[in-house]
C-alpha atoms as a PDB file:
ATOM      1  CA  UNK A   1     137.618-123.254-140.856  1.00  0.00           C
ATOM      2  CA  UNK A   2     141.279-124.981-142.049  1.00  0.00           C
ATOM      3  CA  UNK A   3     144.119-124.981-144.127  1.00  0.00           C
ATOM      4  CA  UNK A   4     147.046-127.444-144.709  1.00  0.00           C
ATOM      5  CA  UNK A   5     149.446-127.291-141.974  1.00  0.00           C
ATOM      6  CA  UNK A   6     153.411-129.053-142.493  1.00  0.00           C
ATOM      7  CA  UNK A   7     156.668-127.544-143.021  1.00  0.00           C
ATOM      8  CA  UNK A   8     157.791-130.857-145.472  1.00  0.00           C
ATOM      9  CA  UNK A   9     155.703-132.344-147.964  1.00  0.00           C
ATOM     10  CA  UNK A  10     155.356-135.644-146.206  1.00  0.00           C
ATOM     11  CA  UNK A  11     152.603-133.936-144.941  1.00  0.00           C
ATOM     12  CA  UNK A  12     151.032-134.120-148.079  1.00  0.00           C
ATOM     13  CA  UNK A  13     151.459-137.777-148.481  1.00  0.00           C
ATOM     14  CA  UNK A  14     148.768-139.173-150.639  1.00  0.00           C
ATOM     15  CA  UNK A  15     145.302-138.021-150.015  1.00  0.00           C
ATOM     16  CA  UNK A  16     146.552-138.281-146.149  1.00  0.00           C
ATOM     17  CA  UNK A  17     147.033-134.394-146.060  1.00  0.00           C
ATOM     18  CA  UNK A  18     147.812-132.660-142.716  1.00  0.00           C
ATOM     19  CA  UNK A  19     145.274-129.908-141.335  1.00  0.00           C
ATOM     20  CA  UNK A  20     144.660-127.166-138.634  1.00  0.00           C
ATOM     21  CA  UNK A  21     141.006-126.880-138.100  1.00  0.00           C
ATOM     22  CA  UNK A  22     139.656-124.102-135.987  1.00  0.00           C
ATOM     23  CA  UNK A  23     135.484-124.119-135.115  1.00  0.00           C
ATOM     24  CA  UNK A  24     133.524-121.151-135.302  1.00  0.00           C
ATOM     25  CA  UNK A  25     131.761-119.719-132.190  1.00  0.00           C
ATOM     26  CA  UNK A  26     131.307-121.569-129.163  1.00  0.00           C
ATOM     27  CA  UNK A  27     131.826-124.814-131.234  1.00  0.00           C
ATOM     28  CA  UNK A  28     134.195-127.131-129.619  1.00  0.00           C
ATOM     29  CA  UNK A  29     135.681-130.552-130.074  1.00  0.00           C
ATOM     30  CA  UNK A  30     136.747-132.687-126.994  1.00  0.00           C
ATOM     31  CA  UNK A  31     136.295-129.212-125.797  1.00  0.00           C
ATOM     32  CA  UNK A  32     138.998-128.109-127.728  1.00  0.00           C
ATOM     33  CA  UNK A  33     138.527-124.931-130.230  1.00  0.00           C
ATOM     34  CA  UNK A  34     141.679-125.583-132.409  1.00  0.00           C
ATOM     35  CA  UNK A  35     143.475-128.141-133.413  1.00  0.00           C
ATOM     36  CA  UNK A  36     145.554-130.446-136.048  1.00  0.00           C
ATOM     37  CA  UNK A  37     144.818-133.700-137.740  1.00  0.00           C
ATOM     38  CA  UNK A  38     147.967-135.087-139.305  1.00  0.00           C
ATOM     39  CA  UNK A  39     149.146-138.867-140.756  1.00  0.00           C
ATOM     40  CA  UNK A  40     150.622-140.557-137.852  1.00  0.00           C
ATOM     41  CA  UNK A  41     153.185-141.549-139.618  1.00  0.00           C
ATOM     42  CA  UNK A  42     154.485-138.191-139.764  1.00  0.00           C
ATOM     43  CA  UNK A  43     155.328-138.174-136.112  1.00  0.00           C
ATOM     44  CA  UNK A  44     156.117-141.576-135.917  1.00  0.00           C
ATOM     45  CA  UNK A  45     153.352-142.932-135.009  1.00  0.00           C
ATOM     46  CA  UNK A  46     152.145-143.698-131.767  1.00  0.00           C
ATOM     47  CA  UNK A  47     155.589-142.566-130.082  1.00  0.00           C
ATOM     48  CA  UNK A  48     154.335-138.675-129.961  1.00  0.00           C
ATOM     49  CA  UNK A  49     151.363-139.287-128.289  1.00  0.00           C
ATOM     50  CA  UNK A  50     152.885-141.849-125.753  1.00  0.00           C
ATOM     51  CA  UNK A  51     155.979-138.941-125.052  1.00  0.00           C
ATOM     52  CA  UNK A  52     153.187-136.894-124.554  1.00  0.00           C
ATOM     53  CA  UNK A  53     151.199-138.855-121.466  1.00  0.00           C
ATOM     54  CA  UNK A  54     155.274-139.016-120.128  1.00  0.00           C
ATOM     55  CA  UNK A  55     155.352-135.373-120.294  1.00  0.00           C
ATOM     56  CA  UNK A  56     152.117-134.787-119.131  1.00  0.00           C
ATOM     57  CA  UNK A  57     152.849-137.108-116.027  1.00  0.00           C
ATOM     58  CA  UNK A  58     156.107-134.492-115.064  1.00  0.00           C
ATOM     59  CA  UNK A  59     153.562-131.537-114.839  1.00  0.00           C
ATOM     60  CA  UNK A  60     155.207-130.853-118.365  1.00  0.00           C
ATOM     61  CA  UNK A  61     152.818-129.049-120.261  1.00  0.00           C
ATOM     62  CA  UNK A  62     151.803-130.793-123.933  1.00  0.00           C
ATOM     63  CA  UNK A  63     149.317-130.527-126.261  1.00  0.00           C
ATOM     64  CA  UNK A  64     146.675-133.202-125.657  1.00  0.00           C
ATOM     65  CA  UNK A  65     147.381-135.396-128.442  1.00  0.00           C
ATOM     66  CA  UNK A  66     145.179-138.574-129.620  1.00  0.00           C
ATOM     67  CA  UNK A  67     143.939-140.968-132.817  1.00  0.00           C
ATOM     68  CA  UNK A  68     140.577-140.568-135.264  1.00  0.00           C
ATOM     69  CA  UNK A  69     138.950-141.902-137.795  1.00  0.00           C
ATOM     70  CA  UNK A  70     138.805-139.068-140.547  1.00  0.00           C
ATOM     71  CA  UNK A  71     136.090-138.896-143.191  1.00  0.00           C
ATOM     72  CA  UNK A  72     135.823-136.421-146.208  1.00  0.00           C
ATOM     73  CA  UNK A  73     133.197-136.522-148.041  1.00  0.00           C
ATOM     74  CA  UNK A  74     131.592-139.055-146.753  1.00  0.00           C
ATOM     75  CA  UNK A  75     135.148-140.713-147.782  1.00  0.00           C
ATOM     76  CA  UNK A  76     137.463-142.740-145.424  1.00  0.00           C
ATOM     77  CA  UNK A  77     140.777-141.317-145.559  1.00  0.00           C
ATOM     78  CA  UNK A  78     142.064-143.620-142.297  1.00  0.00           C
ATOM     79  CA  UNK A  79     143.385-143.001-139.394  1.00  0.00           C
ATOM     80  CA  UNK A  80     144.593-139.897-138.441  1.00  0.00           C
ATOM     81  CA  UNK A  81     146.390-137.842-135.763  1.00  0.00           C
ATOM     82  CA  UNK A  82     145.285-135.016-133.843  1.00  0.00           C
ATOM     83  CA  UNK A  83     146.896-132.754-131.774  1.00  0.00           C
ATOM     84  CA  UNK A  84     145.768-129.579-130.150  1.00  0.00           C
ATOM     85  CA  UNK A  85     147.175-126.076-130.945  1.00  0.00           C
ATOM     86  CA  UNK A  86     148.620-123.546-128.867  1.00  0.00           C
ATOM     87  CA  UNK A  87     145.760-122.039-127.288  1.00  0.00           C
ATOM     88  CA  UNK A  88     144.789-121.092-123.619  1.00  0.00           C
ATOM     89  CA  UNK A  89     142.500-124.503-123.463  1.00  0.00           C
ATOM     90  CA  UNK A  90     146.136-126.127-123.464  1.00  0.00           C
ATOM     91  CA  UNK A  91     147.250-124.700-120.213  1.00  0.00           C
ATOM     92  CA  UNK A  92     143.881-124.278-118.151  1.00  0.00           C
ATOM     93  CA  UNK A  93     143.616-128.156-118.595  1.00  0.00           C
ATOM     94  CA  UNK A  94     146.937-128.892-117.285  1.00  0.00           C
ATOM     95  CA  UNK A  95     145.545-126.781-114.379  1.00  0.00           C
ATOM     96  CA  UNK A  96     148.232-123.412-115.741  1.00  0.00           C
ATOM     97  CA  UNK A  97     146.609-119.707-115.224  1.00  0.00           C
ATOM     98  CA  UNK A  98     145.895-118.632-118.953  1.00  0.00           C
ATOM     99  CA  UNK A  99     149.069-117.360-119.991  1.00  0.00           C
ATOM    100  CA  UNK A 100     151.038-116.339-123.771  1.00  0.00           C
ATOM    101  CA  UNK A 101     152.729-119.032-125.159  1.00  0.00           C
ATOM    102  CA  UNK A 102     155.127-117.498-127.549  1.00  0.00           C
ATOM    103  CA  UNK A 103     158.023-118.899-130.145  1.00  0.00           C
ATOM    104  CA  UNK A 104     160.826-118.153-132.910  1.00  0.00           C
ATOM    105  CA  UNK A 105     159.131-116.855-135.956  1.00  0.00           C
ATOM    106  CA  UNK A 106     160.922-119.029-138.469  1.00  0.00           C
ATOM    107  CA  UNK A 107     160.017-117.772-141.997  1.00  0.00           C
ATOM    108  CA  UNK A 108     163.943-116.872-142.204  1.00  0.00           C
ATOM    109  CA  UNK A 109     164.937-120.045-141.049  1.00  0.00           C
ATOM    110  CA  UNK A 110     162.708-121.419-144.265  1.00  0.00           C
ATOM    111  CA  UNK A 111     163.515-119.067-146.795  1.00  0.00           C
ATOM    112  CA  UNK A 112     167.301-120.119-146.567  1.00  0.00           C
ATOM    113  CA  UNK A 113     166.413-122.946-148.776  1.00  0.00           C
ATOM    114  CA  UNK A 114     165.300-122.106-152.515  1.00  0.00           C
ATOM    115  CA  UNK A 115     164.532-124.373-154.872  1.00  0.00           C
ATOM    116  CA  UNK A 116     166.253-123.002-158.518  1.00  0.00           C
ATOM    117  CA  UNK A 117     165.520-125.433-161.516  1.00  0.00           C
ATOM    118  CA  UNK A 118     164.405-128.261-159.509  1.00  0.00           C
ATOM    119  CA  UNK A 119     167.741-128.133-157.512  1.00  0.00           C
ATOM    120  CA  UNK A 120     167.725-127.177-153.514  1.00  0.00           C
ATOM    121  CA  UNK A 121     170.120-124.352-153.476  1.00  0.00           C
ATOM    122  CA  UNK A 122     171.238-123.153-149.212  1.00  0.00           C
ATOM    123  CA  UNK A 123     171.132-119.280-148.748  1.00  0.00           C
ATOM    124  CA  UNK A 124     173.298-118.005-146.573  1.00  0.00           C
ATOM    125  CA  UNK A 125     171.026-115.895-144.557  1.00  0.00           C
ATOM    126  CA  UNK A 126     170.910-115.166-141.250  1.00  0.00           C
ATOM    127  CA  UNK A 127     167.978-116.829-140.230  1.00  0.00           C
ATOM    128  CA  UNK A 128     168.521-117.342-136.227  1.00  0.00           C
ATOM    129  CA  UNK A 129     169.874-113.726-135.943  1.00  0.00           C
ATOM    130  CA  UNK A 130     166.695-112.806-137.563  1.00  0.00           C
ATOM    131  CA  UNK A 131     164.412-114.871-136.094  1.00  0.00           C
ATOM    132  CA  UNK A 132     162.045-112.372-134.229  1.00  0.00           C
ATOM    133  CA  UNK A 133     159.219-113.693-131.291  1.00  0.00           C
ATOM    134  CA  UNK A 134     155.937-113.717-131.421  1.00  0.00           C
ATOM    135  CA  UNK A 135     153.222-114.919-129.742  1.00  0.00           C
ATOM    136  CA  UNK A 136     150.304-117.785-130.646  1.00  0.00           C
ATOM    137  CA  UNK A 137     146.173-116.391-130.627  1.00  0.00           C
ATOM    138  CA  UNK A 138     148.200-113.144-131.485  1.00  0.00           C
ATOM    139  CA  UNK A 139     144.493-110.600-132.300  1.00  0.00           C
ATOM    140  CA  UNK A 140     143.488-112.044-128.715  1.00  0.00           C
ATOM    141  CA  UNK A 141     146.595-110.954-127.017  1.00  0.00           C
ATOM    142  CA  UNK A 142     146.404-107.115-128.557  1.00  0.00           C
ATOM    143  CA  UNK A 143     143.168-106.802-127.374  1.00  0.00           C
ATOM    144  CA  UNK A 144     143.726-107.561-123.697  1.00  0.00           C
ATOM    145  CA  UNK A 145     146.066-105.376-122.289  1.00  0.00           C
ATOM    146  CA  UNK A 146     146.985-107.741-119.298  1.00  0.00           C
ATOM    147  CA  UNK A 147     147.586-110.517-121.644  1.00  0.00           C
ATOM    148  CA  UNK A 148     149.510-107.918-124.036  1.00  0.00           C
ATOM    149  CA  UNK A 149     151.849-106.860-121.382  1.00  0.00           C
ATOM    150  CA  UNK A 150     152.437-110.809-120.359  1.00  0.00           C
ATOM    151  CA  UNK A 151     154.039-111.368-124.039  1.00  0.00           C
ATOM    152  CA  UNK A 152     155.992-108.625-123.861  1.00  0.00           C
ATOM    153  CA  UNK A 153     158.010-109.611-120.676  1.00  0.00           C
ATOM    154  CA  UNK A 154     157.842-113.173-122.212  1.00  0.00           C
ATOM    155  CA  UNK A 155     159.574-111.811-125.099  1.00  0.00           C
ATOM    156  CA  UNK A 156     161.815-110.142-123.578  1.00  0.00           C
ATOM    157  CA  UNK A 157     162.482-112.925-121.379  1.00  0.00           C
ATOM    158  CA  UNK A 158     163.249-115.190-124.368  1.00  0.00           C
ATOM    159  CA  UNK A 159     165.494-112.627-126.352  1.00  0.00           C
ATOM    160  CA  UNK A 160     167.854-112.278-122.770  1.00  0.00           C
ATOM    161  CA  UNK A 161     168.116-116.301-123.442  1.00  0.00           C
ATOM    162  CA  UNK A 162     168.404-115.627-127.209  1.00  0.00           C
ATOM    163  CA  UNK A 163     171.011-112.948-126.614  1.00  0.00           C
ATOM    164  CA  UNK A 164     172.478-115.107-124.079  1.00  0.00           C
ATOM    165  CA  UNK A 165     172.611-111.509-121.582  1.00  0.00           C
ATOM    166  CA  UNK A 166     170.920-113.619-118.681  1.00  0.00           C
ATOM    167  CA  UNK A 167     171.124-117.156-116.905  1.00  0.00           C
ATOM    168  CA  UNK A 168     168.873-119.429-117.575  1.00  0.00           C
ATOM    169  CA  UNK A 169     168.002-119.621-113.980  1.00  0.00           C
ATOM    170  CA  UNK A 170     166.507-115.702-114.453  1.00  0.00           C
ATOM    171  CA  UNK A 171     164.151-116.763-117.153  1.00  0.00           C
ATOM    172  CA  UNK A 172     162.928-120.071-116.809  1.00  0.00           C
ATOM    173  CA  UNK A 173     161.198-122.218-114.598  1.00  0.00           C
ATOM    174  CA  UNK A 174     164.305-124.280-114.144  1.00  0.00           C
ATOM    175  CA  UNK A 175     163.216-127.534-112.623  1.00  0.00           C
ATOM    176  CA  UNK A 176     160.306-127.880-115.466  1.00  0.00           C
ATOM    177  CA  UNK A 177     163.491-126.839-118.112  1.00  0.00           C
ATOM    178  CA  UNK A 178     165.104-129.432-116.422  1.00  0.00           C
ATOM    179  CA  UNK A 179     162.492-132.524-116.710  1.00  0.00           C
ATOM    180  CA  UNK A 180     161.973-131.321-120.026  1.00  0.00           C
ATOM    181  CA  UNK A 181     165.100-131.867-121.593  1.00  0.00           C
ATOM    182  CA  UNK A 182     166.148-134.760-119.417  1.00  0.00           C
ATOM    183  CA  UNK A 183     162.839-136.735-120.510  1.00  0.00           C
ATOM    184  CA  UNK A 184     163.932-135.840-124.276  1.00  0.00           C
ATOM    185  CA  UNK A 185     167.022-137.209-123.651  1.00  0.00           C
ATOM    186  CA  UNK A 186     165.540-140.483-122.394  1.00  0.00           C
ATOM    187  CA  UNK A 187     163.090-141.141-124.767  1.00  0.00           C
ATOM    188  CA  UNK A 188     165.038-139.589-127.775  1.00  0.00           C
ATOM    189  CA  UNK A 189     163.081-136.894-128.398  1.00  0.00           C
ATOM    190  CA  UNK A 190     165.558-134.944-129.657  1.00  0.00           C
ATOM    191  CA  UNK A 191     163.617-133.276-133.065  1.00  0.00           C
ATOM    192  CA  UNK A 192     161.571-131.289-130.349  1.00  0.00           C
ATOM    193  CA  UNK A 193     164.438-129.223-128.962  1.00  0.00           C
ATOM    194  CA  UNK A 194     165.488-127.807-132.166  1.00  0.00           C
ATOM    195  CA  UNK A 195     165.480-123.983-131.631  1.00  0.00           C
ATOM    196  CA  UNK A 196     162.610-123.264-134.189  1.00  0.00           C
ATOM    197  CA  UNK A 197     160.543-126.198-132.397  1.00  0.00           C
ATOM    198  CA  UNK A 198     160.629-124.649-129.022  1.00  0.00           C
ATOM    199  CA  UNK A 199     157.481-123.261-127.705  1.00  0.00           C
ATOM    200  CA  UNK A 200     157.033-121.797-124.215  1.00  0.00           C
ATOM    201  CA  UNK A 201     154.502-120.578-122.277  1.00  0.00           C
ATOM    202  CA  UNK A 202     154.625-117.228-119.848  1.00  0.00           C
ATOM    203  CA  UNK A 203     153.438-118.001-116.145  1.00  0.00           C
ATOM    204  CA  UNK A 204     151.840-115.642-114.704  1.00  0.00           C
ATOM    205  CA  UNK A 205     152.164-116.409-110.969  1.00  0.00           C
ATOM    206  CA  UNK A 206     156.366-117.522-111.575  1.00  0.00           C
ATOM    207  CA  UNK A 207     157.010-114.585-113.967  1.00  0.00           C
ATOM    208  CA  UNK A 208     159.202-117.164-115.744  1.00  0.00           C
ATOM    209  CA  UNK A 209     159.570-119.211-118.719  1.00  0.00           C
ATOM    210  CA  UNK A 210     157.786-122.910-119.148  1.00  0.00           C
ATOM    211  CA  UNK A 211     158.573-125.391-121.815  1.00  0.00           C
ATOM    212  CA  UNK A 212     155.755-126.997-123.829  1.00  0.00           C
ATOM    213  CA  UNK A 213     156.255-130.033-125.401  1.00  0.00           C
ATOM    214  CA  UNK A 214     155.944-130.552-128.937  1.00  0.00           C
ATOM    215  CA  UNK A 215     157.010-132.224-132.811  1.00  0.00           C
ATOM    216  CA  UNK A 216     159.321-134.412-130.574  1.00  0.00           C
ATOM    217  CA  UNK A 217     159.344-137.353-133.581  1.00  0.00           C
ATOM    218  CA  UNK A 218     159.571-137.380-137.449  1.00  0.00           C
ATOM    219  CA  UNK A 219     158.841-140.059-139.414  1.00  0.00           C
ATOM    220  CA  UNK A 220     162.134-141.446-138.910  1.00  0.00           C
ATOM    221  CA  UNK A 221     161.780-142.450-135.601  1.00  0.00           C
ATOM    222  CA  UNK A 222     164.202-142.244-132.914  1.00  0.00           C
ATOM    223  CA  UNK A 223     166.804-140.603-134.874  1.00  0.00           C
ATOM    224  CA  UNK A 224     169.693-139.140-132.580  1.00  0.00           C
ATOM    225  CA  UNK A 225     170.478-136.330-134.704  1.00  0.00           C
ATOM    226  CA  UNK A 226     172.752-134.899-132.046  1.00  0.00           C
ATOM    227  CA  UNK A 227     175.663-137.016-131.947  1.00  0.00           C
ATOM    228  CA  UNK A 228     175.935-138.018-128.302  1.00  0.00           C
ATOM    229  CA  UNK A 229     174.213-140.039-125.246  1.00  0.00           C
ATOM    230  CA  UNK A 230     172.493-136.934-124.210  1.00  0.00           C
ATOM    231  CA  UNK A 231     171.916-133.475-125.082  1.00  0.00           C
ATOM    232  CA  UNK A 232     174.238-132.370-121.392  1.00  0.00           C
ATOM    233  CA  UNK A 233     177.073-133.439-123.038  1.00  0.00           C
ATOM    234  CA  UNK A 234     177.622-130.271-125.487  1.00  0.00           C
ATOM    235  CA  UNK A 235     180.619-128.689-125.980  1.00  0.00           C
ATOM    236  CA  UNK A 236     182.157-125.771-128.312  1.00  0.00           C
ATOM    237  CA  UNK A 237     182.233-128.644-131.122  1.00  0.00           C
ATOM    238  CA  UNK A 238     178.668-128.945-130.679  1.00  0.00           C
ATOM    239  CA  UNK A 239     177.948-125.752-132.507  1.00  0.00           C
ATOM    240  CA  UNK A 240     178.891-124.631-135.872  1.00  0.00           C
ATOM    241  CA  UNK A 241     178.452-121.254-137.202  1.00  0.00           C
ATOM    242  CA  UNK A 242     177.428-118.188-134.844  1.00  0.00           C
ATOM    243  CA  UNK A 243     174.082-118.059-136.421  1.00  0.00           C
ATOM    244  CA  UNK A 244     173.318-121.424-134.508  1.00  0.00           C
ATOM    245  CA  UNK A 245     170.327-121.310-132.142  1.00  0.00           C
ATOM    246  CA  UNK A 246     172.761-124.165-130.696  1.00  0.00           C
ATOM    247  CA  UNK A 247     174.430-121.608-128.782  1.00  0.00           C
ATOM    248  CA  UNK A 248     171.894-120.551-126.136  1.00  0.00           C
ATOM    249  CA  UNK A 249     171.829-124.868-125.264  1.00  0.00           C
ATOM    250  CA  UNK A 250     175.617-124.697-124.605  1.00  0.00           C
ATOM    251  CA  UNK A 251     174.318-121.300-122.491  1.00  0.00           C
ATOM    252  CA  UNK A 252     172.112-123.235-120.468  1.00  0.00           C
ATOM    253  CA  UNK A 253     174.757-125.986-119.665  1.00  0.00           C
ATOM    254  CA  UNK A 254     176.811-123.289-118.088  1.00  0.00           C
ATOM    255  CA  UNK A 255     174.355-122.468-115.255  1.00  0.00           C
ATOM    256  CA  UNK A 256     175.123-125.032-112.649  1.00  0.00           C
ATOM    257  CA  UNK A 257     171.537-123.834-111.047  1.00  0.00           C
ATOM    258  CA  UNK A 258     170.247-125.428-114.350  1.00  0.00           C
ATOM    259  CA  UNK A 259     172.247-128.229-114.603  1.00  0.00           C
ATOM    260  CA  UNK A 260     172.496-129.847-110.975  1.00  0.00           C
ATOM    261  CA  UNK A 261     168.831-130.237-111.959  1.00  0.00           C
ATOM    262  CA  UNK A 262     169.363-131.724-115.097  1.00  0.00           C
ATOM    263  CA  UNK A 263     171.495-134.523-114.076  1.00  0.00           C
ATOM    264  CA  UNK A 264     169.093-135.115-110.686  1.00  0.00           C
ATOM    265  CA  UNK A 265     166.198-135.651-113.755  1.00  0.00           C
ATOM    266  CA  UNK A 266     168.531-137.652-116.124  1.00  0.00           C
ATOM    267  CA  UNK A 267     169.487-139.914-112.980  1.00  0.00           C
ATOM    268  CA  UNK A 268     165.847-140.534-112.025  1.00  0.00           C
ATOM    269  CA  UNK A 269     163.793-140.802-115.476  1.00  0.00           C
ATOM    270  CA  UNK A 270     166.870-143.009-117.065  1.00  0.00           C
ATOM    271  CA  UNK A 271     166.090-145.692-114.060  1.00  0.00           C
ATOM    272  CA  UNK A 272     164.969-148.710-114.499  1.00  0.00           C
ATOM    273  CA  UNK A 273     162.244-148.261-112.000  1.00  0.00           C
ATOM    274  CA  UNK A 274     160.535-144.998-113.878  1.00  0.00           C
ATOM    275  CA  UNK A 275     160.740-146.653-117.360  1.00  0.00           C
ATOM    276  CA  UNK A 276     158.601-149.779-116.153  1.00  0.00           C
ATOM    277  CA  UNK A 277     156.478-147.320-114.566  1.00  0.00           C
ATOM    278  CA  UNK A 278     155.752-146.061-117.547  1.00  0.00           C
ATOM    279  CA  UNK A 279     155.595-148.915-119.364  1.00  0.00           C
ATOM    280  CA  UNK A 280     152.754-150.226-116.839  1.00  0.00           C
ATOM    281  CA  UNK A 281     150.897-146.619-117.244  1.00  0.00           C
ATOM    282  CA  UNK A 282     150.682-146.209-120.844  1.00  0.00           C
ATOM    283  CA  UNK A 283     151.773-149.674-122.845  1.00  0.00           C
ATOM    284  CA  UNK A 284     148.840-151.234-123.087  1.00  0.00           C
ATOM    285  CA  UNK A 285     146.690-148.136-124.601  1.00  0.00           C
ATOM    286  CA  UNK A 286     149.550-147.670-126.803  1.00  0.00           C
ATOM    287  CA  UNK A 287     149.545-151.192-128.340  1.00  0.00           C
ATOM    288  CA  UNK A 288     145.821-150.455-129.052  1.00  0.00           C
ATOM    289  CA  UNK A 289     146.873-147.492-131.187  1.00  0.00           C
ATOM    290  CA  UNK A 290     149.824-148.889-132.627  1.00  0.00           C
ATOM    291  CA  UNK A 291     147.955-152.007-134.169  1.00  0.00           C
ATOM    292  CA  UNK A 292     145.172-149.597-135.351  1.00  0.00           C
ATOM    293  CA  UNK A 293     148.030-147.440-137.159  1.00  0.00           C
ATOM    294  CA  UNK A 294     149.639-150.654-138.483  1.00  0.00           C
ATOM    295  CA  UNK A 295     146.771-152.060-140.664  1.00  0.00           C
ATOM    296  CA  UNK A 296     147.648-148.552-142.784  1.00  0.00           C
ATOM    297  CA  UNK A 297     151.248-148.881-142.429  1.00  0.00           C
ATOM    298  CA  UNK A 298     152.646-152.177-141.113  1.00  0.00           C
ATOM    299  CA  UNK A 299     156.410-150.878-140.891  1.00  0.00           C
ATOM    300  CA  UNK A 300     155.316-148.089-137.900  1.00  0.00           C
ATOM    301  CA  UNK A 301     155.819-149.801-134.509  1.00  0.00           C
ATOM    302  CA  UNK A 302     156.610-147.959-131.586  1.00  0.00           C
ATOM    303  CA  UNK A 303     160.542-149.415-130.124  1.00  0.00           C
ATOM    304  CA  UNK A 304     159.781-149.808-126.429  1.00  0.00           C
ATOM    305  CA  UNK A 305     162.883-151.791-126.378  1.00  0.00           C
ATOM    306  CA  UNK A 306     165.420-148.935-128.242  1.00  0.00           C
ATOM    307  CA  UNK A 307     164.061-146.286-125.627  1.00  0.00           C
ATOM    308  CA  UNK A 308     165.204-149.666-122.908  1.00  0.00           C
ATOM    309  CA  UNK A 309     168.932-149.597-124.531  1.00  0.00           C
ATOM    310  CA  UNK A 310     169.150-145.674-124.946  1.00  0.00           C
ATOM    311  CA  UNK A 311     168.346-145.030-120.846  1.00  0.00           C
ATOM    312  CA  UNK A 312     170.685-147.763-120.281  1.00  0.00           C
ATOM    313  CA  UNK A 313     173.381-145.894-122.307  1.00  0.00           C
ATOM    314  CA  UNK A 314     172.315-142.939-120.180  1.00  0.00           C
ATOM    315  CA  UNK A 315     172.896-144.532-116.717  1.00  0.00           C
ATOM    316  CA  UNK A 316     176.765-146.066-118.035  1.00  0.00           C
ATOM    317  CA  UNK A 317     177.709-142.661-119.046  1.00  0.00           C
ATOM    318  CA  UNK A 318     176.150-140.414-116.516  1.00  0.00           C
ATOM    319  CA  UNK A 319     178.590-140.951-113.669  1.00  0.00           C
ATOM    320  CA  UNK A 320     181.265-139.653-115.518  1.00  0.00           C
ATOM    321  CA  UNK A 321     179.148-137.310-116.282  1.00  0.00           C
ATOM    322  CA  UNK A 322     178.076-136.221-112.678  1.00  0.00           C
ATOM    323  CA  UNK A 323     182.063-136.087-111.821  1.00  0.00           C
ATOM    324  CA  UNK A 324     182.700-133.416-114.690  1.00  0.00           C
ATOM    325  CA  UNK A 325     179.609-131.154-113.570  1.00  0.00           C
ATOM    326  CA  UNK A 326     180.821-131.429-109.628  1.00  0.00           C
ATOM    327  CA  UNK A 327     184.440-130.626-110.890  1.00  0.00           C
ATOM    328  CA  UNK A 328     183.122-127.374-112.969  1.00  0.00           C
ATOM    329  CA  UNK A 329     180.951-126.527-109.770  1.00  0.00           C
END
């Protein structure tokens, strides 16, 4: 069973269209029930699925993410990528107790946007107010009541951070929050931590809040959208309107229980020492894919270099940094 899966029509590019498949039965793929194929391109490449194995490596939970050959029809259509959906495969084989995993609804957030006589014309609608939370595999979570009553103190959970009525540090596992937005910051994946991007998955056994990683790239690369060295550094110019899902980040900068971990995990994945570890992990696998991906589109090269000079911008600014969060502690 599929459909066509994309918010922006560069997921229709060509005959390259992006999909979400989801097999029938006890039918499985890499032992995977559902999941998206999508042009590389559209997440720049191989940089998603190398931020992925990073994430991974953190105990960061992330779709398992990877590169095929697609046929249809018997027709080649190239290489594409595919990327595993939001089910409880996910987080039993990143060894996490099955568990919602639960996000913005963001139909508001879409309909703001109109297109009248071929022109885009901005609504003014409310659409983070509005934005209500649901969960993914939705018919399966009604039916069990133990998985029903998980979402709804995960959604809960995430309204209190919505609603900014709690700390952070009373929702979420903070030390994962922590890697997670650190190892963004590092490896400029910025495009994930948009508010209608953020997916996170109920534990069980912590009763709290878990990021999962995902649609950390578009296809124009590492593109730092937010205007600084790293997303810590956000002040009340770093929101706009109330209606800015903005808001609950500058939140979670004001728990120091957050934010002593943040800077601990900016400090050690901007080092030298962790990027050549990674390098050494995953470069070589990743040059594989990225010449595959090239033959179809010679300008897509992943920047191991730019991700060198952005930690290194990192490190010069962080200990300023560190004395500003010890002087508001």
């Amino acid at each position: 069973k599929l459909r066509l899966k994309g918010d922006w029509i560069g997921h229709l590019y060509g005959n390259k269209w992006s999909l979400r498949l989801k097999l029938k039965g006890k039918n499985s793929w890499n032992r995977i029930k559902t999941f998206s194929i999508q042009n590389p391109v559209a997440r720049d490449g191989v940089s998603e699925w190398f931020l992925h194995k990073v994430f991974q490596s953190q105990d960061i939970l992330a779709p398992r993410y990877g590169f095929v050959p697609v046929y249809l029809n018997k027709k080649s259509l190239g290489l594409y990528a595919w990327e595993e959906h939001f089910t409880k495969q996910l987080v039993e084989s990143q060894n996490k107790r099955e568990g919602p995993i639960i996000k913005f609804f963001e139909d508001v957030y879409w309909d703001r946007t109109r297109t009248i006589n071929g022109k885009k014309v901005d609504v003014n609608l409310p659409y983070f107010e509005a934005a209500v939370i649901k969960p993914f595999t939705s018919s399966k979570i009604v039916e069990d009541s133990a998985l029903f009553n998980q979402y709804l103190i995960a959604q809960n959970l995430l309204l209190q951070y919505k609603n900014r009525s709690k700390k952070a540090s009373e929702i979420f596992d903070i030390s994962a929050l922590a890697k997670y937005y650190a190892i963004c910051d590092v490896f400029q994946g910025i495009h994930g931590l948009s508010w209608h991007n953020q997916r996170f998955y109920y534990n069980p056994v912590l009763c709290k809040l878990e990021p999962v990683a995902y649609d950390h790239y578009t296809e124009d690369g590492f593109f730092n959208w937010i205007g600084r060295t790293f997303f810590g550094k956000i002040t009340h110019n770093s929101v706009g309107k109330l209606n800015d899902g903005h808001l609950m980040a500058r939140e979670l900068f004001n728990d120091y229980n957050f934010l002593d971990e943040y800077v601990k995990y900016l400090q050690l994945y901007s080092s030298i020492d962790f990027l050549n570890q990674v390098k050494e992990n995953y470069e070589t696998e990743a040059s594989i894919y990225d010449s595959l991906i090239r033959v179809e589109f010679p300008e897509c090269k992943l920047n191991i270099s730019k991700l060198s000079e952005n930690a290194s911008n990192i490190r010069d600014e962080l200990s300023k940094y560190k004395i500003e969060v010890e002087a508001r502690n």
